[in-house]
Protein backbone atom coordinates (compact mmCIF):
# COMPACT_ATOMS: atom_id res chain seq x y z
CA UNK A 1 0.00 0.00 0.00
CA UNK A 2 1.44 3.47 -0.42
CA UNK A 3 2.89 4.79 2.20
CA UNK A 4 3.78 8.89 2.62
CA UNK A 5 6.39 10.49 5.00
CA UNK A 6 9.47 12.70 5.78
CA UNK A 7 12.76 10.87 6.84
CA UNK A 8 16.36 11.88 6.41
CA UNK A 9 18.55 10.01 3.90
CA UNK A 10 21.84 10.47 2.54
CA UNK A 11 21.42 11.22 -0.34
CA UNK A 12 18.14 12.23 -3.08
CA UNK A 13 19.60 11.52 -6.49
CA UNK A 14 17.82 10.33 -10.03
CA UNK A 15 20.45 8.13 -11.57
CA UNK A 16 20.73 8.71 -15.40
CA UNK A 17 22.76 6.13 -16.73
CA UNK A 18 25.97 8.36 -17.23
CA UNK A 19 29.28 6.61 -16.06
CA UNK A 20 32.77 7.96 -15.56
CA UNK A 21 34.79 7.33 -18.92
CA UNK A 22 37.43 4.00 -17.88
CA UNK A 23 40.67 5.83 -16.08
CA UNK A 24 38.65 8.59 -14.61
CA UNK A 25 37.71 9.54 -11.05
CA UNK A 26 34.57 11.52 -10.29
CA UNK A 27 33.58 12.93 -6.79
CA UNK A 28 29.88 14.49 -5.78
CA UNK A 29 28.84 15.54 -2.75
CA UNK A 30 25.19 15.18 -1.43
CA UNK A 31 24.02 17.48 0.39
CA UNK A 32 20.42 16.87 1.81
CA UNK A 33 18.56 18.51 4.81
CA UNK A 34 15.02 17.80 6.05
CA UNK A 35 13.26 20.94 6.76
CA UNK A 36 10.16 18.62 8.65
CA UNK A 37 10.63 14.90 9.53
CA UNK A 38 9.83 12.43 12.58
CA UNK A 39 9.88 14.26 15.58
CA UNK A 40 10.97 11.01 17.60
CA UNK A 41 13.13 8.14 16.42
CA UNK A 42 12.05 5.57 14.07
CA UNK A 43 13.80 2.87 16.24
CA UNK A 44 15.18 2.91 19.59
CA UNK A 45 18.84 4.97 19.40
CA UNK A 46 18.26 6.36 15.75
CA UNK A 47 18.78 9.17 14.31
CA UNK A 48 15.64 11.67 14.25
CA UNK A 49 14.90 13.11 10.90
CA UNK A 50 13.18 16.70 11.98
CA UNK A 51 15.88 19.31 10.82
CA UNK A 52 18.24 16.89 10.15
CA UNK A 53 21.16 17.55 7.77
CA UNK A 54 23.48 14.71 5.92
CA UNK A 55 26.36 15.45 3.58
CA UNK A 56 27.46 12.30 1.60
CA UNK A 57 30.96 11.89 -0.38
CA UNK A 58 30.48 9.66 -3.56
CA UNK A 59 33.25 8.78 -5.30
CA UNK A 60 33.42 7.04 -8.63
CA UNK A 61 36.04 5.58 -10.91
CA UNK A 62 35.58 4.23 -15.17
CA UNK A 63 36.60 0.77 -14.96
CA UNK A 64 35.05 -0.10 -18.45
CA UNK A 65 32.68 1.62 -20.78
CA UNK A 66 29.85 -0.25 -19.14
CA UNK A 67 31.14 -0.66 -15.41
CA UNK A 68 31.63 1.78 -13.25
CA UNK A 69 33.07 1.70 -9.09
CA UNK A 70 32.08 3.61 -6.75
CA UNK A 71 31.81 4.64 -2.86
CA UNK A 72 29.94 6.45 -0.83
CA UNK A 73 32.35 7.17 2.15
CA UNK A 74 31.70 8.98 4.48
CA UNK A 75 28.22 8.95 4.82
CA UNK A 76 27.71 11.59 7.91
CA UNK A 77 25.20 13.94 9.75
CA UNK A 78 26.52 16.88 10.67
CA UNK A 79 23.60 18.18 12.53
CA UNK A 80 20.97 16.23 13.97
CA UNK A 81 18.99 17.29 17.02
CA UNK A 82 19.43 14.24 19.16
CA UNK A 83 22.92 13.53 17.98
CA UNK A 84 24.56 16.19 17.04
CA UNK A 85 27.53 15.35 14.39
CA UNK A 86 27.84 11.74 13.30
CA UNK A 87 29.62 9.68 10.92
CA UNK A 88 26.63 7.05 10.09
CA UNK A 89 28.51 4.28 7.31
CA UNK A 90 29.84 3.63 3.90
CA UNK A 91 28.76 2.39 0.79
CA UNK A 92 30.08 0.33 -2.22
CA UNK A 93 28.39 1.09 -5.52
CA UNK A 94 28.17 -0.82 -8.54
CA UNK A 95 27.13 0.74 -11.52
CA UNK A 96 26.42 -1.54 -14.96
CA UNK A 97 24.81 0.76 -17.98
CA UNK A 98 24.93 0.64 -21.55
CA UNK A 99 28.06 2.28 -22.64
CA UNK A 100 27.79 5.86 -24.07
CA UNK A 101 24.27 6.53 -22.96
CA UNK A 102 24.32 9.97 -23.97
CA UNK A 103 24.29 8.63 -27.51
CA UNK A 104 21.31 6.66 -26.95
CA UNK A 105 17.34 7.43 -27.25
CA UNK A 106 17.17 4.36 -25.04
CA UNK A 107 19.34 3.69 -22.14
CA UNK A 108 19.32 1.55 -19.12
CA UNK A 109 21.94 0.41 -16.40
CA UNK A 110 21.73 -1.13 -12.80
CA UNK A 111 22.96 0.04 -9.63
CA UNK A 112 24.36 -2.22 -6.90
CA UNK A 113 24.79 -0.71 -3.06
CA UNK A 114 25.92 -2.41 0.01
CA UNK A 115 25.97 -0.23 2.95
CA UNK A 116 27.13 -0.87 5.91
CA UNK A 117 25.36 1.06 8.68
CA UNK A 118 26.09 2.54 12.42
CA UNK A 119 22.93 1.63 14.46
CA UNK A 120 21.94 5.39 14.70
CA UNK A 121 21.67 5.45 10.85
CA UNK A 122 20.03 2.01 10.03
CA UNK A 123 18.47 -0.38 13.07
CA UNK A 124 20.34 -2.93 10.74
CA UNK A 125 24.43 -3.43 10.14
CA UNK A 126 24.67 -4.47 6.99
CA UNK A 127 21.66 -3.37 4.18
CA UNK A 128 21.89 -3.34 -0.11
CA UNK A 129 19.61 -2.07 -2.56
CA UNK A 130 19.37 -2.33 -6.00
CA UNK A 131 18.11 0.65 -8.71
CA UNK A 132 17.35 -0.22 -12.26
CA UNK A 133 17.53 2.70 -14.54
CA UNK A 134 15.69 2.79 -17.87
CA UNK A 135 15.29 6.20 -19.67
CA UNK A 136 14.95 8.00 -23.18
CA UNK A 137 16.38 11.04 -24.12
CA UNK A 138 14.37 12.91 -26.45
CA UNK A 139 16.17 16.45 -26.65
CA UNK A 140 15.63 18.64 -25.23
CA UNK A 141 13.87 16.44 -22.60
CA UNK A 142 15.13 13.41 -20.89
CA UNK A 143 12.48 11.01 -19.17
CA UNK A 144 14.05 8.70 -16.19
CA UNK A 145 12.38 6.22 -14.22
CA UNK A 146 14.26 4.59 -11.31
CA UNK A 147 12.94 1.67 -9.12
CA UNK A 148 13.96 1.07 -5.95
CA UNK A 149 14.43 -2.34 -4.30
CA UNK A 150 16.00 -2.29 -0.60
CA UNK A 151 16.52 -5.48 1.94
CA UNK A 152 18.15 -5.44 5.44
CA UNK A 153 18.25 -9.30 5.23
CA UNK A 154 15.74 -10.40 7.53
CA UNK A 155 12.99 -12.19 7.79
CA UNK A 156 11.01 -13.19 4.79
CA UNK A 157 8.63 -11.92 2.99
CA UNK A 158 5.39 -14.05 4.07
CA UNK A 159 5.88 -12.56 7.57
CA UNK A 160 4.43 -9.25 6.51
CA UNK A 161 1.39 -10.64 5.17
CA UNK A 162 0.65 -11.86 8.77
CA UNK A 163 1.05 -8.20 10.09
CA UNK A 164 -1.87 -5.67 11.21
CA UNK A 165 -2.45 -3.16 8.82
CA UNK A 166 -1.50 -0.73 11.44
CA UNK A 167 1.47 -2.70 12.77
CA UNK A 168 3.36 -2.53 9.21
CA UNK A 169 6.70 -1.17 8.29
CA UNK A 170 6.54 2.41 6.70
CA UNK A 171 8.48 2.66 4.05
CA UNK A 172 10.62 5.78 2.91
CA UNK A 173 9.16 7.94 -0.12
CA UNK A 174 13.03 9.56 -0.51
CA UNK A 175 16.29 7.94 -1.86
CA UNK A 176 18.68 5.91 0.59
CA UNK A 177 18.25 3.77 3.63
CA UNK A 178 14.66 2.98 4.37
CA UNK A 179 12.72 4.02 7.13
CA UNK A 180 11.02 1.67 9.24
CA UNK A 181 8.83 2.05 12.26
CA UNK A 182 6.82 -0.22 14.85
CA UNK A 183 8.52 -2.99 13.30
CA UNK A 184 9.51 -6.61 15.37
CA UNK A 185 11.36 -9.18 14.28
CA UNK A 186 8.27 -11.16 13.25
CA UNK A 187 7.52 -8.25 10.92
CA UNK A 188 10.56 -7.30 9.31
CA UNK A 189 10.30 -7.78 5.00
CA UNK A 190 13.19 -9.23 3.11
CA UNK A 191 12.75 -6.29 0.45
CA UNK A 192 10.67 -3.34 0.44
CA UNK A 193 10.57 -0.94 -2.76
CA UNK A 194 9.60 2.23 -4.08
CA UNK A 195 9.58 3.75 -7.41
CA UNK A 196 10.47 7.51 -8.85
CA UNK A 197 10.10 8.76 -12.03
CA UNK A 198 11.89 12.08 -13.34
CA UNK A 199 12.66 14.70 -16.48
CA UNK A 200 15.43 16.71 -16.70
CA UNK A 201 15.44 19.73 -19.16
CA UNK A 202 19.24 21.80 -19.59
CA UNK A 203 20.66 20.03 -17.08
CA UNK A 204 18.44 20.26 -14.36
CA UNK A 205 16.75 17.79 -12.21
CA UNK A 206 12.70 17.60 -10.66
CA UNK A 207 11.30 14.81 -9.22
CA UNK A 208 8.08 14.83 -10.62
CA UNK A 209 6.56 11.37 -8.78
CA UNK A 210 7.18 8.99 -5.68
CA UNK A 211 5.29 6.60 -3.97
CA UNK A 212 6.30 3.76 -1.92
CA UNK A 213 5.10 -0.11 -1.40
CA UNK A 214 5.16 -2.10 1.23
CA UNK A 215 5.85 -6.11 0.42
C-alpha cells in the first residue's frame, strides 16, 4: 500500500545512466537537509529526521565503458537534534549501464549498493539495494524512471502478510536507507521498494513522482 512520510537520507539523487569514462575519477557531494521529519526516532537509538542535515561523499572511478566503481564514504550527519555530528557508514556502488548513454534514445543500467550502517543510521548493520535505470532522451527532454528495491536481510517476505495493517513497516518515499517504524522481528520484509520517475530539461533535475510499497 502506499505509504507517505518525511525521513532523512543520505542522499536524493535520479540516476541517469551516465558513467565515468574508464581511467577517470569523479567525486559528488550530497548534500540533503530535512526541513520537517519524525519528531521522535524511528527505532530505539536512531537518528531523528526533523531538521536533520546529511552530507554524503560519492566517489566514482571508469573501470570499463559499461562498469563503473564507486563509494559512498563517508556517509555523515553533521547536525541532527538528538545527535549532534555523526559519521553514520559507507557504501560500495556498482554501476552496470549501456556504454555511451548519452548517444542513446534508449538507455538503461543497474545500480548495486551495500551499505554498511552505524545503528543510529540504520536499526540494521549491513543493508543493499538495487536501482534499475531505464530512460529515453528525447532532446531537449530526458524522461528517467528509477525503481527502488531495498533489503536489510531479515525475515522473509510471508511474515508481513501476517502483520496488522497498522502494525506494518513504513516505508521511505526519498532515496537511501529505508525508514522503518513499529517494526519486530516477526515483521521485518526481506525487500521493500519504491519507485520515482523524473525529467530533466538543460541540465536540471525535478522529481516529478514517488510513492512507496510495502511487500
Amino acid at each position: 500500500m502506499p505509504v507517505l512520510m518525511l525521513a532523512q537520507t543520505d542522499e536524493i539523487q535520479v540516476y541517469d545512466g551516465e558513467i565515468a569514462p574508464p581511467g577517470i575519477f569523479n567525486l559528488m557531494i550530497h548534500n540533503n537537509f530535512t526541513p520537517k521529519g519524525r519528531t521522535v526516532p524511528d527505532y530505539p537509538g536512531a537518528i531523528i529526521a526533523n531538521h536533520s542535515y546529511q552530507v554524503t561523499a560519492e566517489w566514482a572511478y571508469g573501470v570499463t565503458p559499461w562498469f563503473e566503481q564507486g563509494l559512498y564514504m563517508p556517509v555523515t550527519s553533521p547536525y541532527s537534534s538528538n545527535y549532534g555530528s555523526t559519521i553514520n557508514g559507507f557504501k560500495i556502488r556498482e554501476l552496470f549501464a549501456r556504454p555511451n548513454a548519452h548517444d542513446h534514445t534508449f538507455f538503461y543500467a543497474a545500480n548495486f549498493e551495500f551499505s554498511v550502517n552505524h545503528h543510529y543510521w540504520e536499526s540494521r548493520t549491513i543493508t543493499s539495494e538495487i536501482r534499475p535505470i531505464v530512460g529515453l532522451h528525447l532532446h531537449p527532454w530526458d524522461f528517467i524512471y528509477n525503481p527502488i528495491v531495498d533489503t536489510d536481510f531479515t525475515g522473509g517476505l510471508e511474515t508481513c502478510s501476517t502483520t496488522p495493517p497498522a502494525e506494518r513497516p513504513t516505508i521511505s518515499m526519498t532515496d537511501g536507507p529505508l525508514q522503518r517504524k513499529n517494526m519486530t522481528a516477526s515483521d521485518r520484509c526481506m525487500g521493500s521498494c519504491h519507485f520515482r520517475s523524473s525529467f530533466t530539461r538543460s541540465g536540471r533535475l525535478r522529481i516529478i513522482q514517488a510513492a512507496s510499497f510495502s511487500a
